[in-house]
Each structure stands twice: as structure tokens, then as C-alpha cells.
Protein backbone atom coordinates (compact mmCIF):
# COMPACT_ATOMS: atom_id res chain seq x y z
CA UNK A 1 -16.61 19.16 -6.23
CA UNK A 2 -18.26 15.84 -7.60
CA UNK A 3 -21.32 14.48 -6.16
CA UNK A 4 -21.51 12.00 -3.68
CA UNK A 5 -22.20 8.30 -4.77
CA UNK A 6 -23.91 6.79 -1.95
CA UNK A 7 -25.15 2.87 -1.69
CA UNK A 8 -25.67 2.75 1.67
CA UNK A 9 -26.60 4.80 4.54
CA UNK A 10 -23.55 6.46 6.71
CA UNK A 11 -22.97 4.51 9.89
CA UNK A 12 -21.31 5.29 13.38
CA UNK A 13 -17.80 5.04 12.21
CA UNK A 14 -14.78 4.56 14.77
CA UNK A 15 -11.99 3.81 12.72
CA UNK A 16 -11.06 5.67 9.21
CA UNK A 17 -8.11 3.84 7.18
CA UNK A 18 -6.93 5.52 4.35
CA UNK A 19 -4.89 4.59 1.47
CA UNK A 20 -1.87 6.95 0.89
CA UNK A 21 -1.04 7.40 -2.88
CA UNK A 22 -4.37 8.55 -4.98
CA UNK A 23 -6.41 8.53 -1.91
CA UNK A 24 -4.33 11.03 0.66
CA UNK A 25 -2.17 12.63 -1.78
CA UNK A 26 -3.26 14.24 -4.93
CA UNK A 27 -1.79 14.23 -8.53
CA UNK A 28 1.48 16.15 -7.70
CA UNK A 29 1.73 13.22 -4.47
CA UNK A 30 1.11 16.19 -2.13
CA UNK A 31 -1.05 16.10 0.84
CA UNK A 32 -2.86 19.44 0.52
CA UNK A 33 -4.03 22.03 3.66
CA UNK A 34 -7.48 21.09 2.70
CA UNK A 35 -7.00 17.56 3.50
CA UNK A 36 -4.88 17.49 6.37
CA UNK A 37 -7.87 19.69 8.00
CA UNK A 38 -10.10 17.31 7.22
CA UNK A 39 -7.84 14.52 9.12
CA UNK A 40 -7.73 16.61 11.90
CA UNK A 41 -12.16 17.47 11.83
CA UNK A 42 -12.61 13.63 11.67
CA UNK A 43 -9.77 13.26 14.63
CA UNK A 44 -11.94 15.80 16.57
CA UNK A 45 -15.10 14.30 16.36
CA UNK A 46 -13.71 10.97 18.18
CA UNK A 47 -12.27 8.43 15.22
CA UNK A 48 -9.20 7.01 14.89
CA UNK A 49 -6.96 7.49 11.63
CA UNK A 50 -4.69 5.21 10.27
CA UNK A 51 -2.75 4.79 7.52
CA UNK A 52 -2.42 1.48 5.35
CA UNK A 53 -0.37 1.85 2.29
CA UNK A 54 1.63 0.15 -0.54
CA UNK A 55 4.59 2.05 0.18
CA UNK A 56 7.46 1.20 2.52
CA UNK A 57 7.55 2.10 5.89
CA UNK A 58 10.50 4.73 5.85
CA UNK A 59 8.62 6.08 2.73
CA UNK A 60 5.01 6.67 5.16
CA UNK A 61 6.33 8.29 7.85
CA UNK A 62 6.76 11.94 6.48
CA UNK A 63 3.03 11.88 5.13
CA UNK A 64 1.89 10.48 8.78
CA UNK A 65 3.66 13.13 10.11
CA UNK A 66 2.01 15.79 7.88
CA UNK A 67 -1.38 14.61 9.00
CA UNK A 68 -0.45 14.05 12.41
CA UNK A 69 -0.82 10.08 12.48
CA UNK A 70 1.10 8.57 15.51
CA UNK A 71 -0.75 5.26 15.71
CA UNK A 72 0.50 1.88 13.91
CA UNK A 73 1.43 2.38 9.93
CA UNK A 74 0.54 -0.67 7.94
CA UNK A 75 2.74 -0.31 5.02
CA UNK A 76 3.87 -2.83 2.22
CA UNK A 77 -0.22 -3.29 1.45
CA UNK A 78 -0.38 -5.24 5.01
CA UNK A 79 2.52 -7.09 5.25
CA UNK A 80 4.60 -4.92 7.67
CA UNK A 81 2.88 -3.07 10.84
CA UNK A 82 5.17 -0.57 12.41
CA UNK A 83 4.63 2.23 15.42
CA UNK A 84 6.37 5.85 13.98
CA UNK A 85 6.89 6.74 17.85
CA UNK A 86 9.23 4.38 18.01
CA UNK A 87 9.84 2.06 15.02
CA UNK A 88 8.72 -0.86 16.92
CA UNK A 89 7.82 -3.64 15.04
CA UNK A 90 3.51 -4.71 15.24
CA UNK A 91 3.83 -7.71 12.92
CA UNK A 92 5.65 -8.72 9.76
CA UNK A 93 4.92 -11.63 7.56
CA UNK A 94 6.45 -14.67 6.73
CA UNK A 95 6.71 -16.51 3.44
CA UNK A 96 6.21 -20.61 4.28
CA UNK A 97 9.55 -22.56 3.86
CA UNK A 98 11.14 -22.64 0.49
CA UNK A 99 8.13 -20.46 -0.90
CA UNK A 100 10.70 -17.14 -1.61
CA UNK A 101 13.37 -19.02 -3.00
CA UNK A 102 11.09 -20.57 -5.45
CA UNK A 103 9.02 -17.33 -6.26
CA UNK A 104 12.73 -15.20 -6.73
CA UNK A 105 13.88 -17.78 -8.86
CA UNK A 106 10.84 -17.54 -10.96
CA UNK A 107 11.27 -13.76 -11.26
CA UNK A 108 14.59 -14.41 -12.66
CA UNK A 109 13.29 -17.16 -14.65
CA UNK A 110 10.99 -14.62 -16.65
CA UNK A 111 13.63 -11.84 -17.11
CA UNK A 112 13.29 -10.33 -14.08
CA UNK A 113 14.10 -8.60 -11.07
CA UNK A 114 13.30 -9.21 -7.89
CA UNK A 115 12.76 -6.63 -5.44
CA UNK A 116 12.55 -7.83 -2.04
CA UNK A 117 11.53 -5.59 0.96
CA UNK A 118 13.60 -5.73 4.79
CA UNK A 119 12.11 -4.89 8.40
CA UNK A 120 15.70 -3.62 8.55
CA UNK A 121 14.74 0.85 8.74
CA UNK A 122 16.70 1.03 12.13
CA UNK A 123 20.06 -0.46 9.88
CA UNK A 124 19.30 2.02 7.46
CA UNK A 125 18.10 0.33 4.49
CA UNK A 126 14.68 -1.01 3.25
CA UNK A 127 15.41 -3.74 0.05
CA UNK A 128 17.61 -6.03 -1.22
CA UNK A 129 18.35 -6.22 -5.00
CA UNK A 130 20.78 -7.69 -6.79
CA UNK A 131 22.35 -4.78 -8.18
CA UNK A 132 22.11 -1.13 -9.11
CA UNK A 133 22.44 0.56 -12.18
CA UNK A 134 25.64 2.95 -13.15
CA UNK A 135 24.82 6.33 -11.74
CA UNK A 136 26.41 7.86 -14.91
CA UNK A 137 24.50 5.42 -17.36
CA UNK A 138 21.45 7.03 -18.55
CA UNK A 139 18.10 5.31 -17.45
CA UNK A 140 15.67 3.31 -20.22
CA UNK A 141 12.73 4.70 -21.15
CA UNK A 142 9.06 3.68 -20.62
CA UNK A 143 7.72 1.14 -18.34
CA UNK A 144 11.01 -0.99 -19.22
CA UNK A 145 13.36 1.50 -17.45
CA UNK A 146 10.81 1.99 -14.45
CA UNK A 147 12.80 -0.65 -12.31
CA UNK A 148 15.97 1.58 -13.43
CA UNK A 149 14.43 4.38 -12.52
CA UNK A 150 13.40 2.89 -8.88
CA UNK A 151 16.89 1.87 -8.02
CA UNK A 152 18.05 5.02 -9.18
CA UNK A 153 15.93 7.21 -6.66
CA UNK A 154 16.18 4.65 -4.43
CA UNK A 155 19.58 3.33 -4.25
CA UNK A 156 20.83 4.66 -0.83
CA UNK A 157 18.07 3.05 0.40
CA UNK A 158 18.99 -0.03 -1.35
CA UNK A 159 21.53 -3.62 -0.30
CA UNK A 160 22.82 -4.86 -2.95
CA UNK A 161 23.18 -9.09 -2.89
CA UNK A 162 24.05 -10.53 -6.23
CA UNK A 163 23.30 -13.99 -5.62
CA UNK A 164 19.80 -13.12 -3.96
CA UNK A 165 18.12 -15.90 -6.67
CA UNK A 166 20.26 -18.38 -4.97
CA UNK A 167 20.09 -17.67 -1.16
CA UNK A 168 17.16 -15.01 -0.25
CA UNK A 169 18.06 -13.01 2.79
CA UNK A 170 16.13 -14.14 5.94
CA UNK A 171 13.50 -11.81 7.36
CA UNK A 172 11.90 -10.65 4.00
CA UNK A 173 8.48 -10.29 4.55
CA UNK A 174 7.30 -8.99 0.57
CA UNK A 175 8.74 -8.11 -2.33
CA UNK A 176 7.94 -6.62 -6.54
CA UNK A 177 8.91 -7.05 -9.43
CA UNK A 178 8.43 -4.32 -12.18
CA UNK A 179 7.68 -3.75 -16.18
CA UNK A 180 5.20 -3.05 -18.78
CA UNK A 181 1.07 -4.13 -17.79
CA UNK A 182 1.29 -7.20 -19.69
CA UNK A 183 4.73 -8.69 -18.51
CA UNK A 184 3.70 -8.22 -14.98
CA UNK A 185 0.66 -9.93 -15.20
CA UNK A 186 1.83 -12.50 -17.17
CA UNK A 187 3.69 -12.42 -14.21
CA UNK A 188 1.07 -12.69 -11.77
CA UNK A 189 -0.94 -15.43 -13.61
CA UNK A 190 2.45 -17.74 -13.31
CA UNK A 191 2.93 -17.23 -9.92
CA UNK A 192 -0.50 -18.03 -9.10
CA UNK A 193 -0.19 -21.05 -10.85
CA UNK A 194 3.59 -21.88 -9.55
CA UNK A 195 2.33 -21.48 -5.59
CA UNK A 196 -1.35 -22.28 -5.45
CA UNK A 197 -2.46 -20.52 -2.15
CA UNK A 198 0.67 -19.56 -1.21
CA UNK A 199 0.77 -16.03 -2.29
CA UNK A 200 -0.94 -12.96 -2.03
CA UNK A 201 -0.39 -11.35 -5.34
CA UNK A 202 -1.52 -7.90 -7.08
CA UNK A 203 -0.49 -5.79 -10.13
CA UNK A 204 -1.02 -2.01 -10.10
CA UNK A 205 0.75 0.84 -11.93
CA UNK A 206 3.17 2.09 -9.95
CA UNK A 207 1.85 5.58 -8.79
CA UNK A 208 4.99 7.31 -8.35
CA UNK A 209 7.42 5.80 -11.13
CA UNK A 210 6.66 4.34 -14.49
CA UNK A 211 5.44 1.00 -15.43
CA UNK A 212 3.59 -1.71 -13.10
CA UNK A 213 4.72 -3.63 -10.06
CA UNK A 214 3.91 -7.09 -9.04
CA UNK A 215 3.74 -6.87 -6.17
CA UNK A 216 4.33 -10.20 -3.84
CA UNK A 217 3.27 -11.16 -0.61
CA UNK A 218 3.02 -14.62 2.05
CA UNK A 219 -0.82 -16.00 1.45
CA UNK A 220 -3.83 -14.37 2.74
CA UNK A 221 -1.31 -10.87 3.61
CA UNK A 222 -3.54 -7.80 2.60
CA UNK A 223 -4.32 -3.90 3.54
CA UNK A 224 -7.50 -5.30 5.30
CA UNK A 225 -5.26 -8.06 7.76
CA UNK A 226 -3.17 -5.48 8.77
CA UNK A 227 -6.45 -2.98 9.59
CA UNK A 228 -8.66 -6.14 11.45
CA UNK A 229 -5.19 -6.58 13.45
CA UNK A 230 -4.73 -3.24 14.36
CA UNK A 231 -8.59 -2.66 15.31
CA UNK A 232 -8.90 -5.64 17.22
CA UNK A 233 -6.32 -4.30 19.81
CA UNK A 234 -8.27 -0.88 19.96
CA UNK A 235 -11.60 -3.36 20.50
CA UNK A 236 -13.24 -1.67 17.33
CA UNK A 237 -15.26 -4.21 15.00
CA UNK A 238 -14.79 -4.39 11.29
CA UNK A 239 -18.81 -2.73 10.96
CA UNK A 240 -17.29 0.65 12.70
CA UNK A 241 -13.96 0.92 10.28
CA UNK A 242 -14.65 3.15 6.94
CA UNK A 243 -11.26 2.37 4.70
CA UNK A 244 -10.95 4.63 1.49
CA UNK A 245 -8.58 3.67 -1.25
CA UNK A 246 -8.69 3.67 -5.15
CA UNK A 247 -6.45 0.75 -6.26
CA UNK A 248 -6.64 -2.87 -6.48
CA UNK A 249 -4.79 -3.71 -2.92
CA UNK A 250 -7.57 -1.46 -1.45
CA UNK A 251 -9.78 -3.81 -2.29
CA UNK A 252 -9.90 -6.53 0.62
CA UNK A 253 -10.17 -3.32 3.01
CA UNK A 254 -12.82 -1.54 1.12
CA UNK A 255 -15.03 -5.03 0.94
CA UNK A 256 -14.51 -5.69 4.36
CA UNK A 257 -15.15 -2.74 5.68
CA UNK A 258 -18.31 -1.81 7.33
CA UNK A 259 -17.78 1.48 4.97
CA UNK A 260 -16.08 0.76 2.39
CA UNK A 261 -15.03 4.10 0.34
CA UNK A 262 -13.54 5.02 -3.36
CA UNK A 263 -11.59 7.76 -4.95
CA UNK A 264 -13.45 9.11 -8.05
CA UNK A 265 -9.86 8.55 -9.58
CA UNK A 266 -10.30 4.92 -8.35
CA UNK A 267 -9.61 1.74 -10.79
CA UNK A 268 -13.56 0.74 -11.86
CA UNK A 269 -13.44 -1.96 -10.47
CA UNK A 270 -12.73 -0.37 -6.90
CA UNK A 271 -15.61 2.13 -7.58
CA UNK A 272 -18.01 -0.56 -8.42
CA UNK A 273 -17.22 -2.32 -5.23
CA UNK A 274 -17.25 0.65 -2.93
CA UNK A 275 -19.97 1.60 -0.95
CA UNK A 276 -19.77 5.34 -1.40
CA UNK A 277 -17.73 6.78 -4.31
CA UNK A 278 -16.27 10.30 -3.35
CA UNK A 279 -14.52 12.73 -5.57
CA UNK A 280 -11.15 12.60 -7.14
CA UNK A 281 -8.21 13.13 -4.50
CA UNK A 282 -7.54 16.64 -6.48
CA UNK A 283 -11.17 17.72 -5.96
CA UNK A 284 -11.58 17.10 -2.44
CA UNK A 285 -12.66 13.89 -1.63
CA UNK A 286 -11.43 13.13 1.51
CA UNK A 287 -12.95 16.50 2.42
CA UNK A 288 -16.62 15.16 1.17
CA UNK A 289 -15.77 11.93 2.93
CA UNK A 290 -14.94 14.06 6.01
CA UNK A 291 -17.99 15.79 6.40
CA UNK A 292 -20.05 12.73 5.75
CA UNK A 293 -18.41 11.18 8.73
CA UNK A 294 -18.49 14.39 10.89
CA UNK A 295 -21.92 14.34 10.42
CA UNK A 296 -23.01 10.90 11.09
CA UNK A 297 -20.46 11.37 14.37
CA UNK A 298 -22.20 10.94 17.80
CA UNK A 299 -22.46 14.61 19.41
């Protein structure tokens, strides 16, 4: 196991939040036995463990499950809270009026398409695109097929609405787009510049399909709003939350946090802004992590 990077000293810690993809699960997007114990030792010794997490809700709830996580999920990097017990919705955002018709047309604009996520798991399905490809077509290669690919896995899971450039369904609350590095943030950057302080934007490599998302949410929507939100009910303050990620969206949660936490497979620039840099999610970080935490734990 990798040695412990350490900037500051270990605090009392009440609330863990952990990042799901490269920070939970490993390389093969398993959550292994060793980690899941380590859940449960932190559990044991009095903190809280949440989950916040790019992925869609539907999408989170089988590795909550796996490490026994009942509280709130904040999925969609922040921009939709929902409770597993019952599917309740905690909060979802909202773009500002005319801001998602502007930003899908822009999408399309560019040569894209937009993906655009639903609060809609109890009607069984989770995004709206405006179409799917032929299931008997074979699927492009590289990053330029990796939105083919997406709709491909994901097409029961998918409602199909062919003029969603022209009238965007009500109730989306975030959305993608997806392609090679560069094209997304090309992406980005015009965005940006389309709806000054409008948007929260991010690009990442997609960690589970090829190519890089853009990924598109209301202004000032992150991983670390969704945490503050759900501490604030539990009356925890953000100096008692560690939050452990290894991507760019992890960032606002990893800043703000009064332990802020990296993979050693983390992007640099999340390492250099961590606090404490554990090992690499297939050499037991979260187990390092754990026993820090254990140990700093109030007997």
C-alpha cells in the first residue's frame, strides 16, 4: 500500500462523503470486501457515510446498497438529492428561465447531443435524448462513438424526444454532452462564455464508457451543495465532513471540506488540492483513509 500524504493533522470527523467511481470502486468498477469493511469500521466508530456521485440516481443505488448506505444519495455531481428508502425526492435543481433551451440549442449548434437527465426513476426512465441508435448498427469507435455506446447500454433507460432542441422537457435538472477531450472543452469554454454565471460546468473522462462528458448543471450546483445541504439537516458543520474523490467535480467538496481527501489515481490537480492524498482505489485507499479516521475517532 502507498504511503500516506498528509498536510494537515486528522481532525474529529462526523461526516465521510465519498465519491463513487475511482474513489469507492476500483479499476474493474467493483466495490471490493476490503472496502465495504472499511465503510462499515468508520460506520462503527460513530460517522455518517454518504455518497455524492456523478452518476444517476438509479445507477447509485446498487453500490449504496453494497456498502450499506441508507441515508440521502447526492447523485448527478449535486444536482439531484434522493432518499434510497424510499425514492423521495431531497432537492433537485433548476435551470433559470430560458437558460436550457439556449444551452441545448448550443449543443446542437456544435454537432452535438444533448443528454438531459429526469427526476422521473419512479416512471421508469432517467434521460431524455433525441434518439437512439439502431440496435443492429454497429457502434463508432473511440471517444466519437462513446455517446453511441451510452445510449446503447443505456437505452431502456432512455425517452426518446426528437424535437428536445426546440422544446426541453420541464423538470430537467442537468444534463452532458459527450466526445473527444478537446471537443468537449471547446465545449465548455463556449458555454461559459454563452451563459456567464449561469452554469455550473465540468469536463471529465467518462469513467465507465469512452470519451469525455460535459457535463451541465444550473449555476453554483456542485458535489459540495448537495453535502453542506445534507449536513446541515444532521447539524454537522462543514470543519467535521472529510469528502474523498479523485476527479474534477470532487473538487468544490474536497476544498470545502474540513478534510478534504484524494485518490492516488486522482487528476493532479485534485491531489494538489487535497489535504491528505491516500492510495490508489485498487491499493486500498479508502482502507488507509479508514484507519486514519478510526483512529482520530472519539473512544
Amino acid at each position: 500500500m502507498a504511503d500516506l500524504k498528509v498536510s494537515v493533522s486528522p481532525r474529529r470527523v462526523r461526516l465521510l462523503v465519498l465519491d463513487v467511481d475511482g474513489t469507492l470502486t476500483n479499476s474493474r468498477h467493483e466495490v471490493d470486501a476490503a472496502t465495504c469493511a472499511a465503510v462499515a469500521r468508520v460506520r462503527a466508530a460513530g460517522i455518517r457515510v454518504i455518497l455524492a456521485t456523478g452518476r444517476r440516481y438509479r445507477d447509485t443505488l446498487p453500490v449504496a446498497a453494497r456498502v450499506g448506505i441508507d441515508g440521502p444519495l447526492i447523485t448527478a455531481s449535486g444536482a439531484l438529492i434522493k432518499r434510497p428508502t424510499d425514492h423521495a425526492t431531497v432537492s433537485r435543481a433548476d435551470f433559470g428561465a430560458g437558460v436550457l433551451e439556449g444551452v441545448v440549442a448550443a449543443i446542437v449548434a456544435a454537432g452535438h447531443e444533448p443528454v438531459l437527465y429526469a427526476d422521473s426513476f419512479a416512471d421508469g426512465f432517467d434521460f431524455f435524448c433525441r434518439g437512439l441508435p439502431d440496435p443492429d448498427a454497429g457502434q463508432g469507435s473511440g471517444a466519437e462513438g462513446s455517446l453511441e455506446e451510452y445510449l446503447a447500454v443505456n437505452r431502456g433507460l432512455a425517452r426518446v424526444e426528437p424535437d428536445l432542441h426546440r422544446r426541453p422537457p420541464a423538470g430537467v435538472f442537468a444534463g452532458f454532452a459527450m466526445g473527444d477531450r478537446t471537443a468537449m472543452l471547446d465545449l465548455e469554454r463556449s458555454l461559459a462564455a454563452a451563459f456567464p454565471d449561469r452554469l455550473s460546468l465540468h469536463t471529465i473522462r467518462s469513467p465507465r464508457y469512452q470519451g469525455w462528458m460535459c457535463e451541465i448543471a444550473p449555476a453554483r450546483v456542485t458535489k459540495w451543495t448537495g453535502v453542506l445541504a445534507v449536513a446541515e439537516a444532521w447539524g454537522i458543520a462543514a470543519d467535521e465532513i472529510c469528502a474523498v474523490g479523485d476527479d474534477v467535480n470532487d473538487l468544490p467538496m474536497i476544498v470545502g471540506a474540513g478534510l478534504g481527501v484524494a485518490m492516488g489515481n486522482g487528476q493532479p490537480v485534485v491531489r494538489e488540492a487535497a489535504d491528505m492524498v491516500v492510495a490508489t482505489h485498487d491499493e486500498g485507499g479508502l482502507v488507509q483513509l479508514a484507519d486514519v479516521l478510526v483512529a482520530a475517532a472519539p473512544a
